[in-house]
C-alpha atoms as a PDB file:
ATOM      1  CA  UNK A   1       0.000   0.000   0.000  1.00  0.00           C
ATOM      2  CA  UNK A   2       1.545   3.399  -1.157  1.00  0.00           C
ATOM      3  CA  UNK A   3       0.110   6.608   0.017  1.00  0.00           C
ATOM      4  CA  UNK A   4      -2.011   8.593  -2.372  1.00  0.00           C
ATOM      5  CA  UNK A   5      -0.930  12.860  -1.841  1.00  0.00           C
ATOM      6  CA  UNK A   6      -4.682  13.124  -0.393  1.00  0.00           C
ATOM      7  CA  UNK A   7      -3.736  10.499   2.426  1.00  0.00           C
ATOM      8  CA  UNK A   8      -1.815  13.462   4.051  1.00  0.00           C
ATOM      9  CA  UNK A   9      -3.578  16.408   4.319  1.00  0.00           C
ATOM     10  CA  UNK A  10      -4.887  15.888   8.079  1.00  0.00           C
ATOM     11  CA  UNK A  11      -1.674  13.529   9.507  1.00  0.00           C
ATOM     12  CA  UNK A  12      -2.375  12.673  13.214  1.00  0.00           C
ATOM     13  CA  UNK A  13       0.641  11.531  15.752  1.00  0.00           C
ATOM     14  CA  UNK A  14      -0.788   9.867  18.887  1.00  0.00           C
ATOM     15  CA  UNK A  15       0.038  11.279  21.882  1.00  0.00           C
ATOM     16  CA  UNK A  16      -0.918   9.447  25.313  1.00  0.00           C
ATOM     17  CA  UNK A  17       0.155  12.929  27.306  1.00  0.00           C
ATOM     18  CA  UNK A  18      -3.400  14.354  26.499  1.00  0.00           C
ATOM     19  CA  UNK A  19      -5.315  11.094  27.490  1.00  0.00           C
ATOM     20  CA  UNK A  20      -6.451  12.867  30.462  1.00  0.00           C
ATOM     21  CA  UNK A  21      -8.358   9.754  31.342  1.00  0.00           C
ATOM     22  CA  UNK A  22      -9.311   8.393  28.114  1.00  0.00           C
ATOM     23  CA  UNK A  23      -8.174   5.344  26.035  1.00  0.00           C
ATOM     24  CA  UNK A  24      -5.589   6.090  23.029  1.00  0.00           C
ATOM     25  CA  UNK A  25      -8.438   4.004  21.010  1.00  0.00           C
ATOM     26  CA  UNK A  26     -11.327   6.354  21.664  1.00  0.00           C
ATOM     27  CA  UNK A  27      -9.618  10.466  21.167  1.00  0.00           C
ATOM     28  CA  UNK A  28      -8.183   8.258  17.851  1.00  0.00           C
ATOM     29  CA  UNK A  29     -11.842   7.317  16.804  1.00  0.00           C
ATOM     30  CA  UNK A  30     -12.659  10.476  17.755  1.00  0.00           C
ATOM     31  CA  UNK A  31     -10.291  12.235  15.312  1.00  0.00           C
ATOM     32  CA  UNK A  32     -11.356   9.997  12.699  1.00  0.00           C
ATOM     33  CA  UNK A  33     -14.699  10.521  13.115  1.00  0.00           C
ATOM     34  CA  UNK A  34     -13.725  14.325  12.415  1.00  0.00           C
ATOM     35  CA  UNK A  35     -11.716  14.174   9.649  1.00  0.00           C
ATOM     36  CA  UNK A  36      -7.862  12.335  10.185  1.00  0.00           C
ATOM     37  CA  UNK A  37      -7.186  10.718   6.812  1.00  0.00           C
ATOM     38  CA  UNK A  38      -4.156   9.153   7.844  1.00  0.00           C
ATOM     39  CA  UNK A  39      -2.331   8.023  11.918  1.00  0.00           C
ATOM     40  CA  UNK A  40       1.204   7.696  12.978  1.00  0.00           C
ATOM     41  CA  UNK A  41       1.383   5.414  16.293  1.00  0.00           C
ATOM     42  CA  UNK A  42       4.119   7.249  18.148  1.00  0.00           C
ATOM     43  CA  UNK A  43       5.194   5.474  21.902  1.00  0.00           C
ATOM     44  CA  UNK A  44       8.140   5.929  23.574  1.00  0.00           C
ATOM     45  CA  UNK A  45       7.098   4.213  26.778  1.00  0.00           C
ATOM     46  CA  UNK A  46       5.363   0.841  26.198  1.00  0.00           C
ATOM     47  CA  UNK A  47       6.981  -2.010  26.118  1.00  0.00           C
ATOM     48  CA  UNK A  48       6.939  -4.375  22.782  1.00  0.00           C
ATOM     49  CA  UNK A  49       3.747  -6.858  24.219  1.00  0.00           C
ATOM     50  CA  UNK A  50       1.508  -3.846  24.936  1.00  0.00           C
ATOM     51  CA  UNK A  51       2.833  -2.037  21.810  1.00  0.00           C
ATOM     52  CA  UNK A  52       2.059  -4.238  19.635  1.00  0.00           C
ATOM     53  CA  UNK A  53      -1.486  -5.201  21.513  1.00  0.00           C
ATOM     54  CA  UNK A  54      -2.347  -1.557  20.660  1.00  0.00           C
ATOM     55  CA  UNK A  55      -1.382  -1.078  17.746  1.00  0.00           C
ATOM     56  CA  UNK A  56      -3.207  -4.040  16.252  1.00  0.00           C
ATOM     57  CA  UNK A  57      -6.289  -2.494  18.131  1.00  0.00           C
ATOM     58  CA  UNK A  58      -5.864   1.143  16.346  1.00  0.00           C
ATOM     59  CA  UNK A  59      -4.727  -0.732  12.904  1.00  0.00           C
ATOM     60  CA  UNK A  60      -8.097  -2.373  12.719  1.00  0.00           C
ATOM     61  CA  UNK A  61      -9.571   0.749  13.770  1.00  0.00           C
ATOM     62  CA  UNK A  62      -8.380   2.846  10.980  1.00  0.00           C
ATOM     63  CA  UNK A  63      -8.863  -0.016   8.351  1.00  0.00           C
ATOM     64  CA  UNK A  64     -12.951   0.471   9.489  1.00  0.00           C
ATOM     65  CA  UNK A  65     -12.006   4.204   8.167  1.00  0.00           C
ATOM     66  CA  UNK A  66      -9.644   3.260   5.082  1.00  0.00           C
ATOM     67  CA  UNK A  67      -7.031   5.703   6.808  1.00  0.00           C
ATOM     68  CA  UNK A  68      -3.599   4.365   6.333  1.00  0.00           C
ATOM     69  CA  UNK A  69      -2.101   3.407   9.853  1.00  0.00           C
ATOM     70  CA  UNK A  70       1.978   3.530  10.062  1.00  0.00           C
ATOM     71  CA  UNK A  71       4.136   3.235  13.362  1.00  0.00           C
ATOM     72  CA  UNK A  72       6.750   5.499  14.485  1.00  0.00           C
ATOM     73  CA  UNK A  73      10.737   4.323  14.394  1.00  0.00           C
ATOM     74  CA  UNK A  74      10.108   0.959  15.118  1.00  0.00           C
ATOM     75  CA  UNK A  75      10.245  -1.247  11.976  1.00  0.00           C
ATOM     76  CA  UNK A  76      10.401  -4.373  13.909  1.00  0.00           C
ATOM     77  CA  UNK A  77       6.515  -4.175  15.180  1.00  0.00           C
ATOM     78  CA  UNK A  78       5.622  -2.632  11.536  1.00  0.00           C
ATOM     79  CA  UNK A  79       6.894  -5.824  10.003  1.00  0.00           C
ATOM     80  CA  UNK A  80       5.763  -8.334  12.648  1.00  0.00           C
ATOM     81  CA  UNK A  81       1.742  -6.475  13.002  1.00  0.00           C
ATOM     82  CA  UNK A  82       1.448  -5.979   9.046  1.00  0.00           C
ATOM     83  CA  UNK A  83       1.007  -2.110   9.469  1.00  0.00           C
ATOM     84  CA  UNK A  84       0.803   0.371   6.237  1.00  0.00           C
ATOM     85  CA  UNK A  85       4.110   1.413   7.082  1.00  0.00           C
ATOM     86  CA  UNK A  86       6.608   3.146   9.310  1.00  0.00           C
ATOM     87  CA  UNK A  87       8.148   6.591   9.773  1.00  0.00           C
ATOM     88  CA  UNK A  88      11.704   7.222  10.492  1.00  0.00           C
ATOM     89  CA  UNK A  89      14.209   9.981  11.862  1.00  0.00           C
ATOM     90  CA  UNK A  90      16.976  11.304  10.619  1.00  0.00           C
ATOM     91  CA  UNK A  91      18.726   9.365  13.390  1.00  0.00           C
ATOM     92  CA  UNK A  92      16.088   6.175  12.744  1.00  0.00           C
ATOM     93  CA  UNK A  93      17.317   3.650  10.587  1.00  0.00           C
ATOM     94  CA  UNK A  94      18.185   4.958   6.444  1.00  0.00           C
ATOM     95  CA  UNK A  95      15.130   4.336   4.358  1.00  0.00           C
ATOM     96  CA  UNK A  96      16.684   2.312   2.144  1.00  0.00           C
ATOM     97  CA  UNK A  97      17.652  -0.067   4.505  1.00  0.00           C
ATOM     98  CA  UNK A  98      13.828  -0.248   6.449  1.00  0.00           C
ATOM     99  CA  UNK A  99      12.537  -0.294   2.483  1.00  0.00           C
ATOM    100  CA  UNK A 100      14.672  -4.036   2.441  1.00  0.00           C
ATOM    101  CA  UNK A 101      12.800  -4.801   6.076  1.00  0.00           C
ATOM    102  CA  UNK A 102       9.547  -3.820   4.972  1.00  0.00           C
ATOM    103  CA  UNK A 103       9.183  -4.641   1.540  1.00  0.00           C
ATOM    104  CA  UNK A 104       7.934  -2.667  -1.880  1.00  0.00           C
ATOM    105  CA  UNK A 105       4.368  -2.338  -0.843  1.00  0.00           C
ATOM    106  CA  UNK A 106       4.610  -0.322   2.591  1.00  0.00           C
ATOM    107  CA  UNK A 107       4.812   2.954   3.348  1.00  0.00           C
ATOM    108  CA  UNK A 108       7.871   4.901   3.773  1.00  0.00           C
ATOM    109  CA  UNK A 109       7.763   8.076   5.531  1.00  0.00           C
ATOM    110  CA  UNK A 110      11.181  10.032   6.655  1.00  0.00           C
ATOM    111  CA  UNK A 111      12.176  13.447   8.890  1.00  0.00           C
ATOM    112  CA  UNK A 112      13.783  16.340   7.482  1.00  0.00           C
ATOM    113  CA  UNK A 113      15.455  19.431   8.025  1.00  0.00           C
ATOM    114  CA  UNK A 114      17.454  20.455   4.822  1.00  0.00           C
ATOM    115  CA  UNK A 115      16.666  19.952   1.189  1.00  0.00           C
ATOM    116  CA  UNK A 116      19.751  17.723   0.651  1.00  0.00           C
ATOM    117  CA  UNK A 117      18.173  15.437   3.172  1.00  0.00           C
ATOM    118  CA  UNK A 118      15.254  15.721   1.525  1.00  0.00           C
ATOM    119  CA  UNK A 119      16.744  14.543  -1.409  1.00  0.00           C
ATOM    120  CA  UNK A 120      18.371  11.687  -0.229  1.00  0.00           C
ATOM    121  CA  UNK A 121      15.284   9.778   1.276  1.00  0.00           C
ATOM    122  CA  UNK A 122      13.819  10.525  -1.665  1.00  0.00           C
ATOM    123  CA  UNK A 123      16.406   8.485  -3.432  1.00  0.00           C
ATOM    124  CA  UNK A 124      16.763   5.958  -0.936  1.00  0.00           C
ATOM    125  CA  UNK A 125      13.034   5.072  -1.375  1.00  0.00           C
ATOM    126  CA  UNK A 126      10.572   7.117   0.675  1.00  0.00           C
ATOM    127  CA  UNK A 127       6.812   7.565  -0.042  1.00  0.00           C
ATOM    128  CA  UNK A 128       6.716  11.349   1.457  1.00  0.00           C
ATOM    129  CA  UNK A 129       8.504  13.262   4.048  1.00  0.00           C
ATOM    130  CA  UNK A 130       7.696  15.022   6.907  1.00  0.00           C
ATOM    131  CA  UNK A 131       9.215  18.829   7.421  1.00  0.00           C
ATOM    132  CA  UNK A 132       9.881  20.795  10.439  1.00  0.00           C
ATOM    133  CA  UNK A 133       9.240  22.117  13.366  1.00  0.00           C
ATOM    134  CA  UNK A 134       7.855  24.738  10.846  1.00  0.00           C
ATOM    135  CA  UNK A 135       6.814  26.250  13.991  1.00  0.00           C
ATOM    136  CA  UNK A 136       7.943  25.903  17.677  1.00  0.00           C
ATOM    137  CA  UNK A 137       6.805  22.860  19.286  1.00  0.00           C
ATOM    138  CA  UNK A 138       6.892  21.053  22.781  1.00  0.00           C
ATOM    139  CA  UNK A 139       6.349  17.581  21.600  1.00  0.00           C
ATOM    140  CA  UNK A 140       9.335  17.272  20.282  1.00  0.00           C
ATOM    141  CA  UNK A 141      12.567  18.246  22.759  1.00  0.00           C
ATOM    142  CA  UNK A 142      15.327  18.229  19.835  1.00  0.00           C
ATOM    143  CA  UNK A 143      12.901  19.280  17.066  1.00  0.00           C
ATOM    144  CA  UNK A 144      15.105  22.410  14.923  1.00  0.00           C
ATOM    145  CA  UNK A 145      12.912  24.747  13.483  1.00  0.00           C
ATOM    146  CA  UNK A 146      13.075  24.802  10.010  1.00  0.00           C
ATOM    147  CA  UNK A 147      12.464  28.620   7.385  1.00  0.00           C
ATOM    148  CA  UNK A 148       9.456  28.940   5.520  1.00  0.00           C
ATOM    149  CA  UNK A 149      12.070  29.356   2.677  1.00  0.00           C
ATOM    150  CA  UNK A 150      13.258  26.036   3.160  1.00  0.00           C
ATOM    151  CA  UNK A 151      10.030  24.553   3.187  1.00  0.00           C
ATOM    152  CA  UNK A 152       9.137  25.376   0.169  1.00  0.00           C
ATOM    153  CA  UNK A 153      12.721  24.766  -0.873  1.00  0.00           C
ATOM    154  CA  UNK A 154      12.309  21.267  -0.248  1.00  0.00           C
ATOM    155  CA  UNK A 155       8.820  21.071  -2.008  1.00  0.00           C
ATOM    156  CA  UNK A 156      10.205  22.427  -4.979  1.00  0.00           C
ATOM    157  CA  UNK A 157      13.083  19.894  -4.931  1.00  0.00           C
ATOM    158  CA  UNK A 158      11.439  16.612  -4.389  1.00  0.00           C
ATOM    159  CA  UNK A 159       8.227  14.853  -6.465  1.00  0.00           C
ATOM    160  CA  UNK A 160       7.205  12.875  -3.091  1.00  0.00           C
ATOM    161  CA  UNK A 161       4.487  14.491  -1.110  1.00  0.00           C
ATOM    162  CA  UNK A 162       5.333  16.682   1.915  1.00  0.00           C
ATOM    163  CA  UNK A 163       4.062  16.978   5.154  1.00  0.00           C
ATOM    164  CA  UNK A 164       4.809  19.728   7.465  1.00  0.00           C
ATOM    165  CA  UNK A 165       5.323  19.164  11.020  1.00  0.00           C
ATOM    166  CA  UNK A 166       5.504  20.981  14.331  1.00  0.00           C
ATOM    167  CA  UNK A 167       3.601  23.791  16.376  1.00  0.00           C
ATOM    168  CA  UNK A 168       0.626  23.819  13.964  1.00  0.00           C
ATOM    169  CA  UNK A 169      -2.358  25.095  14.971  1.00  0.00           C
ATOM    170  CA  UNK A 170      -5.496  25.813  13.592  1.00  0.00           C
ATOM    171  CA  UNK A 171      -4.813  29.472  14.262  1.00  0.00           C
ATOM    172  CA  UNK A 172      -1.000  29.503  12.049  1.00  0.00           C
ATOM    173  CA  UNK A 173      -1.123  26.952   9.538  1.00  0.00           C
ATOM    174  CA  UNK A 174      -2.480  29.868   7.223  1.00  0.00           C
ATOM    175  CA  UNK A 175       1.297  31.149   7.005  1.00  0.00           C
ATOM    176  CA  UNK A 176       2.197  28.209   5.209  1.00  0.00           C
ATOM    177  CA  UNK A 177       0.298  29.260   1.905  1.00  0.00           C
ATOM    178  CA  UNK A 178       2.006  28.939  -0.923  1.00  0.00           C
ATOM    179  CA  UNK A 179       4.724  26.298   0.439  1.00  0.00           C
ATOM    180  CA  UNK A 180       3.836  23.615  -2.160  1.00  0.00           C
ATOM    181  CA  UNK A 181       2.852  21.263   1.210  1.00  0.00           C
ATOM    182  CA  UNK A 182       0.245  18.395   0.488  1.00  0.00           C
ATOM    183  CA  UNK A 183      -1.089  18.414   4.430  1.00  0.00           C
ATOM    184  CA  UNK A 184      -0.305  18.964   7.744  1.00  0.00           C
ATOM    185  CA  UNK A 185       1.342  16.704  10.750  1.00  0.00           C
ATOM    186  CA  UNK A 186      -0.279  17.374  14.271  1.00  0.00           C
ATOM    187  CA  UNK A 187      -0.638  16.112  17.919  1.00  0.00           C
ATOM    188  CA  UNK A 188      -1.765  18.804  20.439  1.00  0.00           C
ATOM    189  CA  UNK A 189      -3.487  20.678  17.589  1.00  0.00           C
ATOM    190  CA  UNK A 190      -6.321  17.575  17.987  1.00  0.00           C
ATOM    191  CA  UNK A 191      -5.139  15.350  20.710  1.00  0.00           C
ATOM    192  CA  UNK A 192      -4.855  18.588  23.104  1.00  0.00           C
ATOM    193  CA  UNK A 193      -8.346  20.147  22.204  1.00  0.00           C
ATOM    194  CA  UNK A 194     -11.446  19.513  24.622  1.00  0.00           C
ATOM    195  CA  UNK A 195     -13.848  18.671  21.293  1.00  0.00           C
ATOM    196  CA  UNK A 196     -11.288  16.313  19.191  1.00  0.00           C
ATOM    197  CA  UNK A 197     -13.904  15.621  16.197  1.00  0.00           C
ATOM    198  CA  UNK A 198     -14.801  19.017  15.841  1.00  0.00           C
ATOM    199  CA  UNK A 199     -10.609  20.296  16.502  1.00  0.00           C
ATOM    200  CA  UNK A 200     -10.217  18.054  13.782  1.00  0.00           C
ATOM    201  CA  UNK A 201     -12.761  18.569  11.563  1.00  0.00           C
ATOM    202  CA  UNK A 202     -11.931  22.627  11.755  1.00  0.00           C
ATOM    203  CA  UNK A 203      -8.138  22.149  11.238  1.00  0.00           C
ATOM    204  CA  UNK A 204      -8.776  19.636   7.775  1.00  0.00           C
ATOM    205  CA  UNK A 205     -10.917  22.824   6.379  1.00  0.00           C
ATOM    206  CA  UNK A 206      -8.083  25.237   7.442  1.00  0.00           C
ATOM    207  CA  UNK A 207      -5.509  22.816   5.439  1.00  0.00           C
ATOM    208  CA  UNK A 208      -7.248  22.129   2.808  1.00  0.00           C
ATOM    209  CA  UNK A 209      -7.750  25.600   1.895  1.00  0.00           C
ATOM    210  CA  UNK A 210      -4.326  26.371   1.827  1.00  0.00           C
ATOM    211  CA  UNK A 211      -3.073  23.322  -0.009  1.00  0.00           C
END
């Protein structure tokens, strides 16, 4: 399964900070429900058994909404759960090498900061790329901020989709008109928000007209 541009206008990254309560599986079915057309598992806590058990819960979730469903960094549980694919750092394994892991059919997404990075996952086999922090961002302790200018920079120089990523909100993802993104990355932006469907429902019409 490779991702079609329109996969990744509204790109959700879980987030179990902003739980307050609930279950990962139900603020996830309630950003589908407003609009998510495509979820990044990210944990840095669990261990591999409960990983895995929740992924394979959100996986069939988002198969009930036809919205690809890709885990962050680790390859390992991508390959051994069957998901849509997996997103790497630059720090994560190369993407050629977690292209030979995963095989020709899954989803490659890859981090970057420069437009020769950019370049090189292209070339090394990725299916898009996300960019950023295009704005500041606490989600993310080492995130650098990348210009506007390069931004669109790395649009220009690439023919995989791009996703930006970091400190988007519903409020300044207007200044990235005219970029040359295909859709937006977020976790606080809907995960944070008291009315998740509706956070996300408002941020996919904000993207969408800019795109």
């Amino acid at each position: 399964m490779k991702c079609a541009k329109e996969d990744l206008l509204l790109y959700a990254v879980t987030d179990r900070h902003w739980l307050n309560g609930r279950t990962l599986y139900e603020v996830v079915k309630e950003s589908l429900d407003g609009g998510v057309t495509f979820l990044q598992l990210r944990e840095k806590t669990l261990d591999e058994a409960h990983f895995l058990e929740e992924a394979k819960e959100l996986q069939k979730l988002c198969k009930e909404y036809k919205v690809p469903f890709i885990i962050n960094d680790n390859v390992d549980i991508a390959v051994a759960m069957n998901a849509d694919g997996v997103h790497v750092g630059q720090s994560d394994m190369e993407a050629g090498d977690v292209r030979a892991k995963l095989g020709p059919d899954k989803i490659i997404g890859v981090s970057t900061q420069t437009v020769e990075q950019a370049i090189l996952a292209e070339k090394h086999g990725a299916d898009y790329l996300g960019v950023g922090a295009v704005f500041p961002t606490t989600s993310k302790d080492d995130a650098a901020e990348v210009s506007y200018d390069t931004l669109k920079a790395i649009c220009e120089a690439v023919s995989i989709p791009v996703v930006a990523i970091g400190g988007i909100t519903q409020e300044n993802v207007v200044k990235l008109t005219g970029s040359g993104i295909d859709g937006v990355a977020v976790i606080s932006a809907i995960y944070a928000q008291k009315d998740i469907k509706k956070a996300a429902a408002d941020l996919k019409a904000a993207v969408k007209a800019i795109v």
